[in-house]
PDB file of N, CA and C in Angstrom:
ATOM      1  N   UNK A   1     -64.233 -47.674 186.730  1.00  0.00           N
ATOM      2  CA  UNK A   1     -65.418 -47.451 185.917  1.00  0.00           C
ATOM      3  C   UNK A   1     -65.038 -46.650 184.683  1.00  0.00           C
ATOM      4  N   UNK A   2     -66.030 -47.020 183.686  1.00  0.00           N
ATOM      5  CA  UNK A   2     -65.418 -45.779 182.599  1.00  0.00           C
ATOM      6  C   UNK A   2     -66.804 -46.316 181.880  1.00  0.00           C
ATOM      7  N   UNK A   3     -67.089 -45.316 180.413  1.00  0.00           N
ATOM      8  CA  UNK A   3     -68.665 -45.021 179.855  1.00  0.00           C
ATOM      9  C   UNK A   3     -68.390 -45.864 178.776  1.00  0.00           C
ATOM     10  N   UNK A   4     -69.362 -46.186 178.619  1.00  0.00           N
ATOM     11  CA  UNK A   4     -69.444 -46.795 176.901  1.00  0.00           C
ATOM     12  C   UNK A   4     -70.408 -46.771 176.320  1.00  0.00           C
ATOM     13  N   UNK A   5     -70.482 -46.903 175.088  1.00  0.00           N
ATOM     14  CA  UNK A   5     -71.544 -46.189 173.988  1.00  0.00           C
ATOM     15  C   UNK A   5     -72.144 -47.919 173.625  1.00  0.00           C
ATOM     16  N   UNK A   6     -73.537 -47.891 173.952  1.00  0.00           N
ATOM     17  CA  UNK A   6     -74.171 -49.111 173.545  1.00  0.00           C
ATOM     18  C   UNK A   6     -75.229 -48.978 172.286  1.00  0.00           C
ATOM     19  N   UNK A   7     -76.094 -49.696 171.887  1.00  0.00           N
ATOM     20  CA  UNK A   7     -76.711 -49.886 170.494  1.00  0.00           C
ATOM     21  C   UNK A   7     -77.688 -48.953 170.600  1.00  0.00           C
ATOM     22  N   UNK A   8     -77.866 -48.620 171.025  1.00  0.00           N
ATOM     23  CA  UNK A   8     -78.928 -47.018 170.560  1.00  0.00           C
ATOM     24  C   UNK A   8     -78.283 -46.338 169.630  1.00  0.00           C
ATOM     25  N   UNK A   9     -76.858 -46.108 170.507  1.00  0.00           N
ATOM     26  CA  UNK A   9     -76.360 -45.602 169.068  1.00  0.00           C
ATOM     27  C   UNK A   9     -76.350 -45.966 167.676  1.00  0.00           C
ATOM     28  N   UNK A  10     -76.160 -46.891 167.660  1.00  0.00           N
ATOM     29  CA  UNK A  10     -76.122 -47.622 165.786  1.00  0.00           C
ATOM     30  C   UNK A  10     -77.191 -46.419 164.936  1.00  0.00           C
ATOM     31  N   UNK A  11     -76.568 -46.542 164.122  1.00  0.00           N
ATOM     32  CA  UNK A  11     -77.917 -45.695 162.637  1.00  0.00           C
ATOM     33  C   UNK A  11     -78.095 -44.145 163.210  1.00  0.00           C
ATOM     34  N   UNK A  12     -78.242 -43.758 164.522  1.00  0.00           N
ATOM     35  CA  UNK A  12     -78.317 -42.967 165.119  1.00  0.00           C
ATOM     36  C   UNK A  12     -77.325 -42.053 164.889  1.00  0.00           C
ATOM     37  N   UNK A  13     -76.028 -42.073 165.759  1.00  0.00           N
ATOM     38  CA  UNK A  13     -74.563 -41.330 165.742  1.00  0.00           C
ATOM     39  C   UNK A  13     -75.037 -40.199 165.368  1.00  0.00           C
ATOM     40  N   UNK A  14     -75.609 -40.132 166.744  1.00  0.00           N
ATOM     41  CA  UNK A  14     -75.112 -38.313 167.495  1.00  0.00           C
ATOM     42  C   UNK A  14     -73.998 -38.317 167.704  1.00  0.00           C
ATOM     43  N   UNK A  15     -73.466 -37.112 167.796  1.00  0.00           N
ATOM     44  CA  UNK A  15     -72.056 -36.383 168.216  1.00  0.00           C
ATOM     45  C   UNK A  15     -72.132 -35.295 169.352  1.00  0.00           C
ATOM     46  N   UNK A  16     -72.891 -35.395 169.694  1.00  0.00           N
ATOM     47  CA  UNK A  16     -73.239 -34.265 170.769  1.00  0.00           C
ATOM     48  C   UNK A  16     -72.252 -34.350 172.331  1.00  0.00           C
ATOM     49  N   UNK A  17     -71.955 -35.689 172.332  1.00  0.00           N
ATOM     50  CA  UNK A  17     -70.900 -35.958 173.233  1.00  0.00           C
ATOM     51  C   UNK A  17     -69.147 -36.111 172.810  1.00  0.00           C
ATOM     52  N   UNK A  18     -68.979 -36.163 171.353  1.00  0.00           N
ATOM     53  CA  UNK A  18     -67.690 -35.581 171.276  1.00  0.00           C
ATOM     54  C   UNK A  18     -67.524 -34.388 171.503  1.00  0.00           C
ATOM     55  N   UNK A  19     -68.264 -33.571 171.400  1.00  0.00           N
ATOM     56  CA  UNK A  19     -67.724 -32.126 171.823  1.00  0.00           C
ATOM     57  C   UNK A  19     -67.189 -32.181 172.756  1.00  0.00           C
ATOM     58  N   UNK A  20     -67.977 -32.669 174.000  1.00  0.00           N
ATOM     59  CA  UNK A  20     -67.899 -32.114 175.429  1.00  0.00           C
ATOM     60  C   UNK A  20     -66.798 -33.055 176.218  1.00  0.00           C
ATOM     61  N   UNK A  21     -66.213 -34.230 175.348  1.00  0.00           N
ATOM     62  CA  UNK A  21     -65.350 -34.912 175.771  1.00  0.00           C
ATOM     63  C   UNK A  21     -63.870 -33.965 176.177  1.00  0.00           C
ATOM     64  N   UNK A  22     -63.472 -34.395 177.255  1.00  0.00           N
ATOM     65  CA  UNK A  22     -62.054 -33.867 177.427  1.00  0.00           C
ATOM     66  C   UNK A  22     -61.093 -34.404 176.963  1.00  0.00           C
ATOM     67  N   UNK A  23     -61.355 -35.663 176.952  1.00  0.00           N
ATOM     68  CA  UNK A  23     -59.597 -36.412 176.415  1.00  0.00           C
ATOM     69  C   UNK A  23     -59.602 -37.106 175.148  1.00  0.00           C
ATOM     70  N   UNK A  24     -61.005 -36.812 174.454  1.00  0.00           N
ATOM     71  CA  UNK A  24     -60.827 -37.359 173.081  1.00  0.00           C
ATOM     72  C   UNK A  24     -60.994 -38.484 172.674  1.00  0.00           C
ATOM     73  N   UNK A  25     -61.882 -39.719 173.603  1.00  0.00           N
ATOM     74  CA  UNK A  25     -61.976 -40.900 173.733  1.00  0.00           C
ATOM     75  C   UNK A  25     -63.007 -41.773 172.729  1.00  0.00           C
ATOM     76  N   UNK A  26     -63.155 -40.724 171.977  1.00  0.00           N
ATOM     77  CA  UNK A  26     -64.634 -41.431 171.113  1.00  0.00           C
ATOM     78  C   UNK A  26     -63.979 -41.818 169.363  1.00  0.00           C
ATOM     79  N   UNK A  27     -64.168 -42.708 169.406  1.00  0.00           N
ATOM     80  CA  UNK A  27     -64.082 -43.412 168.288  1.00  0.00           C
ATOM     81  C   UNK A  27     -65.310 -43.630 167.168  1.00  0.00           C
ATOM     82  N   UNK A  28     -65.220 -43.181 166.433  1.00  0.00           N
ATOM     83  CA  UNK A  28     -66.030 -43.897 164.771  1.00  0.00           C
ATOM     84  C   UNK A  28     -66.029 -44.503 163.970  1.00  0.00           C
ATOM     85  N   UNK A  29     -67.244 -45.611 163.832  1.00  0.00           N
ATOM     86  CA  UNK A  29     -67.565 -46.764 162.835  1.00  0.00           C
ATOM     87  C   UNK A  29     -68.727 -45.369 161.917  1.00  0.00           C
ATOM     88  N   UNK A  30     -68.462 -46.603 160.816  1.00  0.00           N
ATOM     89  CA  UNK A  30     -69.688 -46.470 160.205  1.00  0.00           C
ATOM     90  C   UNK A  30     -70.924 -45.535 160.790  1.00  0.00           C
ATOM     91  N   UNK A  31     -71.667 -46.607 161.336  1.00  0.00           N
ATOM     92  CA  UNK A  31     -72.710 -45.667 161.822  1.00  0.00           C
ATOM     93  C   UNK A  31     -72.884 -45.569 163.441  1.00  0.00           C
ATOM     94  N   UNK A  32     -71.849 -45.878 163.685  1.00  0.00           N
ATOM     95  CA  UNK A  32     -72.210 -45.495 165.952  1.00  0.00           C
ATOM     96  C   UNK A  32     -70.661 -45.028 166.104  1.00  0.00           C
ATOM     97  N   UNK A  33     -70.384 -44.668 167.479  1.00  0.00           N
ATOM     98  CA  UNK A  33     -69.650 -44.170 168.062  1.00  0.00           C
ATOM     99  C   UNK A  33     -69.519 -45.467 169.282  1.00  0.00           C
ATOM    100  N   UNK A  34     -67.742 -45.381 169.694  1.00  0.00           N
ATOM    101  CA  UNK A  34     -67.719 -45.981 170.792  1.00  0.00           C
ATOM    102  C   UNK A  34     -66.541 -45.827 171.626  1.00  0.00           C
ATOM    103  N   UNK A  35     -66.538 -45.789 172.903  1.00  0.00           N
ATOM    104  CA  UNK A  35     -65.286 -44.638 173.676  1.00  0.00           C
ATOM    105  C   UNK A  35     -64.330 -45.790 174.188  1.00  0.00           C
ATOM    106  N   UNK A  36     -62.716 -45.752 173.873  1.00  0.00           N
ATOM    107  CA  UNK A  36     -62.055 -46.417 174.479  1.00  0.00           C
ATOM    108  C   UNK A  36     -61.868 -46.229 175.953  1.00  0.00           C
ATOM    109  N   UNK A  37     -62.274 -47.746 176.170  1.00  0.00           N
ATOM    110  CA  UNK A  37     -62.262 -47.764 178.118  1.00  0.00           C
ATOM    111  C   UNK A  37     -60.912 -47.163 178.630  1.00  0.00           C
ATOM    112  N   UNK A  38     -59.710 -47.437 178.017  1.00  0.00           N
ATOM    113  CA  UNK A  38     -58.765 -46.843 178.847  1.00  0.00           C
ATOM    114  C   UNK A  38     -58.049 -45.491 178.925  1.00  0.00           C
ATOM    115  N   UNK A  39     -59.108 -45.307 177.900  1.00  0.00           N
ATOM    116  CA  UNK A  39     -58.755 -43.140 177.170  1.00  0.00           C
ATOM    117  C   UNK A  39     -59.696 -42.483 178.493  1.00  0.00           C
ATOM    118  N   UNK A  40     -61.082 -43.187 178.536  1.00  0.00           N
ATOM    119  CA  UNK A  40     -62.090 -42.448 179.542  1.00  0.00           C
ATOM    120  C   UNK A  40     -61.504 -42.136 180.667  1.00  0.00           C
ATOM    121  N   UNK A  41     -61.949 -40.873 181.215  1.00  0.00           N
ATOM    122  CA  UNK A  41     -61.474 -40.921 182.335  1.00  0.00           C
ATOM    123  C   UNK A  41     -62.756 -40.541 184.149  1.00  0.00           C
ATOM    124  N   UNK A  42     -63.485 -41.323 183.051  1.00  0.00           N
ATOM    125  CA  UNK A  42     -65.117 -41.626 184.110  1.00  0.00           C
ATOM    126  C   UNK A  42     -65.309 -40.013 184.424  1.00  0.00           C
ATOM    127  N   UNK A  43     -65.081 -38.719 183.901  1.00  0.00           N
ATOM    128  CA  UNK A  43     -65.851 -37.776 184.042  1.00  0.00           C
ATOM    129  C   UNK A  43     -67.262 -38.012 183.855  1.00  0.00           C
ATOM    130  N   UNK A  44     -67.997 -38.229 183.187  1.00  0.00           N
ATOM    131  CA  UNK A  44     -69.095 -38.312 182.609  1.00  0.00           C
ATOM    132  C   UNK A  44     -69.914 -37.292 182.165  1.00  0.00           C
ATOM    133  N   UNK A  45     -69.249 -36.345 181.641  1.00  0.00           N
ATOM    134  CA  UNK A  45     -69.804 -34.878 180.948  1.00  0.00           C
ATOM    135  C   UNK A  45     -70.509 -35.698 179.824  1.00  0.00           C
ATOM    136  N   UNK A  46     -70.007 -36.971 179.284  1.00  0.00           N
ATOM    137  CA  UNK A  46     -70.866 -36.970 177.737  1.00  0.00           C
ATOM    138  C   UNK A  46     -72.372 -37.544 178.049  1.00  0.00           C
ATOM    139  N   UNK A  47     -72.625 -38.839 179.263  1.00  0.00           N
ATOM    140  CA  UNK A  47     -73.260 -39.396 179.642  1.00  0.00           C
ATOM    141  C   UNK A  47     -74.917 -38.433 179.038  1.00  0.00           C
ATOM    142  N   UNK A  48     -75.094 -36.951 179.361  1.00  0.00           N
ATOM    143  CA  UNK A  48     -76.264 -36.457 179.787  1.00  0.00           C
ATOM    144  C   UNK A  48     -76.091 -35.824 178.170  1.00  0.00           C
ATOM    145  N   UNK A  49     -75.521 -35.460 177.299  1.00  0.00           N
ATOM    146  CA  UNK A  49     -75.247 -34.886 175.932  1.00  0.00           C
ATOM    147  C   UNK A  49     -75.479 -35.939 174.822  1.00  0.00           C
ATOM    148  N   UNK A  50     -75.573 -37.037 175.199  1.00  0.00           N
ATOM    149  CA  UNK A  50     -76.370 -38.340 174.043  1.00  0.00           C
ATOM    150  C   UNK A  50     -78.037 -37.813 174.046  1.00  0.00           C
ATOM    151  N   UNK A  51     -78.382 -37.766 172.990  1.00  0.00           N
ATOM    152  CA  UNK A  51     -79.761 -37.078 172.531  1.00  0.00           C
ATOM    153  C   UNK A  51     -80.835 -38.916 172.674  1.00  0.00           C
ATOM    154  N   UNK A  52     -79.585 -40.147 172.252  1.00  0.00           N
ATOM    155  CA  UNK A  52     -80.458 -40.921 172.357  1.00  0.00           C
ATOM    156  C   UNK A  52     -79.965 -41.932 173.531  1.00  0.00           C
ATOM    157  N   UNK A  53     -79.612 -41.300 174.506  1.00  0.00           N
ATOM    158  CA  UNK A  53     -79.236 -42.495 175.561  1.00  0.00           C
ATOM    159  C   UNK A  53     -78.610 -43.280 175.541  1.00  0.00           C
ATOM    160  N   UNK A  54     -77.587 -43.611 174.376  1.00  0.00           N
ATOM    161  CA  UNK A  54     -76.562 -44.281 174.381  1.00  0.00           C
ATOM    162  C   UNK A  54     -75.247 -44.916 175.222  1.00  0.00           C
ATOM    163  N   UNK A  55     -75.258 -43.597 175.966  1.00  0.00           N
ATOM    164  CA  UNK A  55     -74.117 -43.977 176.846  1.00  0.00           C
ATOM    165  C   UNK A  55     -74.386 -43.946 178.091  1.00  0.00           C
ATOM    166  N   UNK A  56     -73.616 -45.090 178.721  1.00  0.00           N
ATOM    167  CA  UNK A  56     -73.819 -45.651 180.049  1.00  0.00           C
ATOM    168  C   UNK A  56     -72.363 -46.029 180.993  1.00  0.00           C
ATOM    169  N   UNK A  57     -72.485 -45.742 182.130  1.00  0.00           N
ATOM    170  CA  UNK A  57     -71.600 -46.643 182.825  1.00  0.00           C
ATOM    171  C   UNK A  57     -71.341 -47.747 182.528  1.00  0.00           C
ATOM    172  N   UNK A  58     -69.959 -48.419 182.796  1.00  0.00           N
ATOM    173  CA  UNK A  58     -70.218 -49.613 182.645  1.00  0.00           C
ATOM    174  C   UNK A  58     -70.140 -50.734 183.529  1.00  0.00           C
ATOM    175  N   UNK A  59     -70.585 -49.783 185.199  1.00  0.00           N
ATOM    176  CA  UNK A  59     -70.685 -51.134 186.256  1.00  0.00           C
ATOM    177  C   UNK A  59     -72.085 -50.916 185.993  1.00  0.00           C
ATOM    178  N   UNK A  60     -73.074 -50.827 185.129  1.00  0.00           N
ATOM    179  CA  UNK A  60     -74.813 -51.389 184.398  1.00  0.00           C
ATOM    180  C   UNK A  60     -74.787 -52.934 184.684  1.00  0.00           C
ATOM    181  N   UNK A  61     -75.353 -53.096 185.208  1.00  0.00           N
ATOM    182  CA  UNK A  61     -75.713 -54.766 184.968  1.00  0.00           C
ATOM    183  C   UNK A  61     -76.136 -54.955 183.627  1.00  0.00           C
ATOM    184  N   UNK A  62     -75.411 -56.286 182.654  1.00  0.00           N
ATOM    185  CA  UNK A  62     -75.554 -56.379 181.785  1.00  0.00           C
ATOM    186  C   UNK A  62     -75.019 -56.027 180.356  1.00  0.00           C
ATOM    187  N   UNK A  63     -74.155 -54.932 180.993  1.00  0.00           N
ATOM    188  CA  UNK A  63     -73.229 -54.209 179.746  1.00  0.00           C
ATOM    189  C   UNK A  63     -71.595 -54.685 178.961  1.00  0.00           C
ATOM    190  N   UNK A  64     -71.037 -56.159 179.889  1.00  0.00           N
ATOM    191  CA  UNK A  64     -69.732 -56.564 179.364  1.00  0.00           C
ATOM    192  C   UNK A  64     -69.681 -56.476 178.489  1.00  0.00           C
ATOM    193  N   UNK A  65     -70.578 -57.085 177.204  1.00  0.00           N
ATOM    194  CA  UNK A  65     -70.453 -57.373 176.115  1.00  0.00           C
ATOM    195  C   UNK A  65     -70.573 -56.149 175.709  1.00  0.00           C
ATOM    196  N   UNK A  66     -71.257 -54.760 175.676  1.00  0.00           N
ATOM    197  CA  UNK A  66     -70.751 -53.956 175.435  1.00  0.00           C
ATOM    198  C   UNK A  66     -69.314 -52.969 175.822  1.00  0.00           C
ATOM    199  N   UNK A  67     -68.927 -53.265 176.901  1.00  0.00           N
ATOM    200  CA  UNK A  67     -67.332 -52.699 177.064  1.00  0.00           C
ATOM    201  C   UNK A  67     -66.789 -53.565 176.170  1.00  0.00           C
ATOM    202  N   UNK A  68     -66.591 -54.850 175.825  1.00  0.00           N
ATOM    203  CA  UNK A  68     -65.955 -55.715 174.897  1.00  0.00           C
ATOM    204  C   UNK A  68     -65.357 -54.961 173.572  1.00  0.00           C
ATOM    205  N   UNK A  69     -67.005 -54.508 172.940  1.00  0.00           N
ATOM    206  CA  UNK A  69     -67.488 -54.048 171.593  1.00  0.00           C
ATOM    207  C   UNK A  69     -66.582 -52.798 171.622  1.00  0.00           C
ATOM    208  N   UNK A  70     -66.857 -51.977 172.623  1.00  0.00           N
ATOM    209  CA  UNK A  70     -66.071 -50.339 172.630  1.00  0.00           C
ATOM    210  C   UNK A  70     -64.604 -50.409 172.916  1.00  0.00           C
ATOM    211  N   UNK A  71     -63.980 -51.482 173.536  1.00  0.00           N
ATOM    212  CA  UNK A  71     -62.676 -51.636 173.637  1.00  0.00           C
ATOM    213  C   UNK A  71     -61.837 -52.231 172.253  1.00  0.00           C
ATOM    214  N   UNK A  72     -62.587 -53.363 171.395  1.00  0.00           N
ATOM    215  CA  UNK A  72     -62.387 -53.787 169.806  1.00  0.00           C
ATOM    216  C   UNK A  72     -62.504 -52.679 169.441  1.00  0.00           C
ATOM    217  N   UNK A  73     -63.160 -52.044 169.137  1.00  0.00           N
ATOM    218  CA  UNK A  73     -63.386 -51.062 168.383  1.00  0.00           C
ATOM    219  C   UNK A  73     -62.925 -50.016 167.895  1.00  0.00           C
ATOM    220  N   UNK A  74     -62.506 -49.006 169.300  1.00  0.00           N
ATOM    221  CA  UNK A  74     -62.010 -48.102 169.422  1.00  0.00           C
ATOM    222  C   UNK A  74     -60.322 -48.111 169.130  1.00  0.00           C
ATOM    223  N   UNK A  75     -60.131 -49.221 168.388  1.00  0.00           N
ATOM    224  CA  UNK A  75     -58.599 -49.531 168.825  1.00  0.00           C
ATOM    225  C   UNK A  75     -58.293 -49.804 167.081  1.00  0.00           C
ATOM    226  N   UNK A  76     -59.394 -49.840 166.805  1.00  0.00           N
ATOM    227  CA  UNK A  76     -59.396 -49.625 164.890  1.00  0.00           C
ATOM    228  C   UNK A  76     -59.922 -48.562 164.274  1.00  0.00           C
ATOM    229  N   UNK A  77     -60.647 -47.881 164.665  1.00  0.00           N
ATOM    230  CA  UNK A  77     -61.550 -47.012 164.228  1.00  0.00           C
ATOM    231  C   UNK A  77     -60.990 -46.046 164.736  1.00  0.00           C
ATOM    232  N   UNK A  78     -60.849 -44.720 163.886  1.00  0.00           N
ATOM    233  CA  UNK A  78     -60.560 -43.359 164.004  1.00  0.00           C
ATOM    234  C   UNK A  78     -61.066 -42.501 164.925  1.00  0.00           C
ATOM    235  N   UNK A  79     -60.298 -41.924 165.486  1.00  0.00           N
ATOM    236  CA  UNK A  79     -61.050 -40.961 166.554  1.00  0.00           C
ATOM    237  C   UNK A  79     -61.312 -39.400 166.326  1.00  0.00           C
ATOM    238  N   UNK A  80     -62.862 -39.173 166.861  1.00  0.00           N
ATOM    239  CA  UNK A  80     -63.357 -38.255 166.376  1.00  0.00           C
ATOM    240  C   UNK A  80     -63.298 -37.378 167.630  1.00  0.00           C
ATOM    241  N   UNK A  81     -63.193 -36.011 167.074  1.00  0.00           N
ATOM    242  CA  UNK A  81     -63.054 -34.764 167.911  1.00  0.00           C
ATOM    243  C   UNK A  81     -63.808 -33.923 167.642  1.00  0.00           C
ATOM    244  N   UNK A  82     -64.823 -33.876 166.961  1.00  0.00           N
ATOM    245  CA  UNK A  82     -65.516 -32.540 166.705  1.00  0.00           C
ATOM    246  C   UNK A  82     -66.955 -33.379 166.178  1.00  0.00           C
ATOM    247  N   UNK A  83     -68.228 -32.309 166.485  1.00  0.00           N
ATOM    248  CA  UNK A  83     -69.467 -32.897 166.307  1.00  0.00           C
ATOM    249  C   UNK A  83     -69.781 -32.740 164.564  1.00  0.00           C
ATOM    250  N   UNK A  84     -70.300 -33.811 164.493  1.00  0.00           N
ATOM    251  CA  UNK A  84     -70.784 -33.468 163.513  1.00  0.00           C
ATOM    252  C   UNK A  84     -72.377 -33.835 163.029  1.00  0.00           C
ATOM    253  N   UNK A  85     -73.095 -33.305 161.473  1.00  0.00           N
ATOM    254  CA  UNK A  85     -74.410 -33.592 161.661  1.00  0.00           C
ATOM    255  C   UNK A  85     -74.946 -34.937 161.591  1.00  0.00           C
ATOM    256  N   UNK A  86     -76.033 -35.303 162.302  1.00  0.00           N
ATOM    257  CA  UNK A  86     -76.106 -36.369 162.094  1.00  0.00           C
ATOM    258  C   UNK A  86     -76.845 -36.670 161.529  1.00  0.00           C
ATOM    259  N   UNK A  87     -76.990 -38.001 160.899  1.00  0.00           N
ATOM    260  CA  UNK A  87     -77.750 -38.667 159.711  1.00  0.00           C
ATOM    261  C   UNK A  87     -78.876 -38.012 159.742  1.00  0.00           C
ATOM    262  N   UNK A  88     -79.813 -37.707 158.894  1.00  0.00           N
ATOM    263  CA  UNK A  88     -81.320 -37.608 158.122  1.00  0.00           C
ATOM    264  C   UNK A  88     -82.104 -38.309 159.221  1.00  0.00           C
ATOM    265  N   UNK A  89     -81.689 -39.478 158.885  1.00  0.00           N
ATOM    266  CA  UNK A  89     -82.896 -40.328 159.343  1.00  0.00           C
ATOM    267  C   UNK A  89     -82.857 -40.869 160.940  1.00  0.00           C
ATOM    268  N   UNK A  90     -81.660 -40.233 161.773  1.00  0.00           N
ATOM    269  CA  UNK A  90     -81.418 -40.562 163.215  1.00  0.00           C
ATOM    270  C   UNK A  90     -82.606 -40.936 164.316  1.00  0.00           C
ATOM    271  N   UNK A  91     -83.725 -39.949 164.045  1.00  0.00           N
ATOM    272  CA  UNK A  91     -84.499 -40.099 164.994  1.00  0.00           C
ATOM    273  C   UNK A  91     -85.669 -41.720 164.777  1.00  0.00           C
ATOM    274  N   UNK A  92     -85.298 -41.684 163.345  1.00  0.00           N
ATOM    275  CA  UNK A  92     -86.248 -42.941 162.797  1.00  0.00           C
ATOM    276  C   UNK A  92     -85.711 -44.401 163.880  1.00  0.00           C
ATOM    277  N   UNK A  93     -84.241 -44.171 164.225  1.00  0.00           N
ATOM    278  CA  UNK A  93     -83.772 -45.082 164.156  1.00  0.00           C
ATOM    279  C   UNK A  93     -83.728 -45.453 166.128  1.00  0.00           C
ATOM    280  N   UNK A  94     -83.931 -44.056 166.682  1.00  0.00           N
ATOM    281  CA  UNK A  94     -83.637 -43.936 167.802  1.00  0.00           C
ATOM    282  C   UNK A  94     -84.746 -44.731 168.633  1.00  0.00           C
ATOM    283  N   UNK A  95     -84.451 -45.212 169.849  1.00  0.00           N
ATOM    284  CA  UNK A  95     -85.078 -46.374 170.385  1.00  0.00           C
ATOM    285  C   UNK A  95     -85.653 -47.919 170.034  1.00  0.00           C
ATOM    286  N   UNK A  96     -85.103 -47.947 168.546  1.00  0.00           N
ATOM    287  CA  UNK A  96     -85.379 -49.151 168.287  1.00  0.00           C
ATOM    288  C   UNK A  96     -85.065 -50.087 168.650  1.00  0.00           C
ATOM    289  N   UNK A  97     -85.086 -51.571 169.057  1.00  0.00           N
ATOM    290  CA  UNK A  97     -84.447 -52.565 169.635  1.00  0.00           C
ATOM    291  C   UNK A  97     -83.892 -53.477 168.370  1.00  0.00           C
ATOM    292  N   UNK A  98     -82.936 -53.745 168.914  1.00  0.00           N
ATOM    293  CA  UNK A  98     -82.360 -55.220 168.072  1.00  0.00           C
ATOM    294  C   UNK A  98     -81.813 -54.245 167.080  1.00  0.00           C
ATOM    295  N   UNK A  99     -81.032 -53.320 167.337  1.00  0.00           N
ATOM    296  CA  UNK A  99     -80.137 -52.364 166.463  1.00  0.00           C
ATOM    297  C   UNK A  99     -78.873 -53.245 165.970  1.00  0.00           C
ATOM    298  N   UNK A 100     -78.187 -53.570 167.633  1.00  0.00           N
ATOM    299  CA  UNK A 100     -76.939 -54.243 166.772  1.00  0.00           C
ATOM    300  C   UNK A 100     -77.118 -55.547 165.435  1.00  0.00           C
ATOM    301  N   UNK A 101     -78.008 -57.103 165.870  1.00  0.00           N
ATOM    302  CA  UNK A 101     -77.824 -57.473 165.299  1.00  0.00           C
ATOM    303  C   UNK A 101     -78.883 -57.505 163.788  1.00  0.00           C
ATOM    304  N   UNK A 102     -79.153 -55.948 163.530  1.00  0.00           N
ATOM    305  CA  UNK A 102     -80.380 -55.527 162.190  1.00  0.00           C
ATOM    306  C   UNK A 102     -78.540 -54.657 161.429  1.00  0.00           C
ATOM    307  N   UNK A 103     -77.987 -54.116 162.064  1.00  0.00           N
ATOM    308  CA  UNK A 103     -77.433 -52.980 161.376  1.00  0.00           C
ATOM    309  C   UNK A 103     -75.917 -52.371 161.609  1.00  0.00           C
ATOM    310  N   UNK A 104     -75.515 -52.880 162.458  1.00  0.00           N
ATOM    311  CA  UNK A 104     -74.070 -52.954 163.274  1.00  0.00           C
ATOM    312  C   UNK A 104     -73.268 -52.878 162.061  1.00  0.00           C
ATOM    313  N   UNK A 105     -72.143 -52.402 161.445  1.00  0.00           N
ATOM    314  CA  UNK A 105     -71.136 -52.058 160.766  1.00  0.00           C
ATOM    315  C   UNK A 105     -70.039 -52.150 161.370  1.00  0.00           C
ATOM    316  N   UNK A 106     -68.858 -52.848 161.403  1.00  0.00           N
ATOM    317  CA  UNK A 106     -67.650 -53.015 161.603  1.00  0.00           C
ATOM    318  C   UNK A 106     -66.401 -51.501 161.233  1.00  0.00           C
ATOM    319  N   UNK A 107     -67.278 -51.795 159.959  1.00  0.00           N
ATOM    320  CA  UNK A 107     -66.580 -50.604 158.826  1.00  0.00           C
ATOM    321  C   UNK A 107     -66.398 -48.879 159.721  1.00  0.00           C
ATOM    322  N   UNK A 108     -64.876 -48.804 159.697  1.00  0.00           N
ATOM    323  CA  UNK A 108     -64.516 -47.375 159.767  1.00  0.00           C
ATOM    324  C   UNK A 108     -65.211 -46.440 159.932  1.00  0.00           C
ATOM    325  N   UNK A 109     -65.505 -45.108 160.390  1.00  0.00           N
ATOM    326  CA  UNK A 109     -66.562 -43.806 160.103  1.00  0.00           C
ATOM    327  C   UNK A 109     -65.102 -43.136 159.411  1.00  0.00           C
ATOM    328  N   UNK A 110     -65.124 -41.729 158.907  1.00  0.00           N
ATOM    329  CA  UNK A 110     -64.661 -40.565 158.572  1.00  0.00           C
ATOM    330  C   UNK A 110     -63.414 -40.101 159.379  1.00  0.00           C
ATOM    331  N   UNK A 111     -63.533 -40.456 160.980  1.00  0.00           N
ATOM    332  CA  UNK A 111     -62.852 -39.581 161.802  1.00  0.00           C
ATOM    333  C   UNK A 111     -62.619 -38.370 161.351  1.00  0.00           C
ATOM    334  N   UNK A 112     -61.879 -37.781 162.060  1.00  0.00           N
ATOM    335  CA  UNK A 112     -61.845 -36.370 161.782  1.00  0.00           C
ATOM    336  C   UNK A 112     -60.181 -35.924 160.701  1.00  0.00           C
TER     337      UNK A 112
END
């Protein structure tokens, strides 16, 4: 088992769970976060520190296609270690449906 960051996050990207990560597994796009499956090490300290529910197990029924997304991902995108603030408009964005295919970014974040 190991966690992965699904589309809540998009537009959103809290950081509240890089902090509390131990091994440094979180990666940044643009605008979401997503944890390489084979960095995790199924603690799940970040699971309860997502402000918008983002992250999940990934024996979820329904979630392959998201381990897919966080395993691409994380394997291009810079990895982030430290929280940072998040967007203005996060909460606008939080619980919306149909995040990925309205707003999904490929594109890089900052890393650290």
């Amino acid at each position: 088992m190991t966690y992965i960051v699904t589309d809540n996050c998009i537009k959103c990207k809290y950081t509240d769970c890089v902090e509390v990560c131990p091994v440094d597994c979180f990666y940044e796009g643009e605008n979401m976060l997503v944890i390489h499956p084979d960095e995790c090490i199924d603690c799940g300290v970040c699971e309860p520190e997502c402000p918008a529910d983002a992250i999940r197990p990934d024996t979820e029924p329904g979630l392959e296609n998201w381990l897919e997304i966080n395993r691409k991902f994380s394997e291009v995108w810079p990895v982030i270690t430290q929280q940072k603030e998040q967007p203005t408009d996060a909460e606008k964005y939080d619980g919306e449906k149909g995040k990925f295919e309205k707003y999904f970014s490929e594109k890089p974040g900052e890393g650290d």
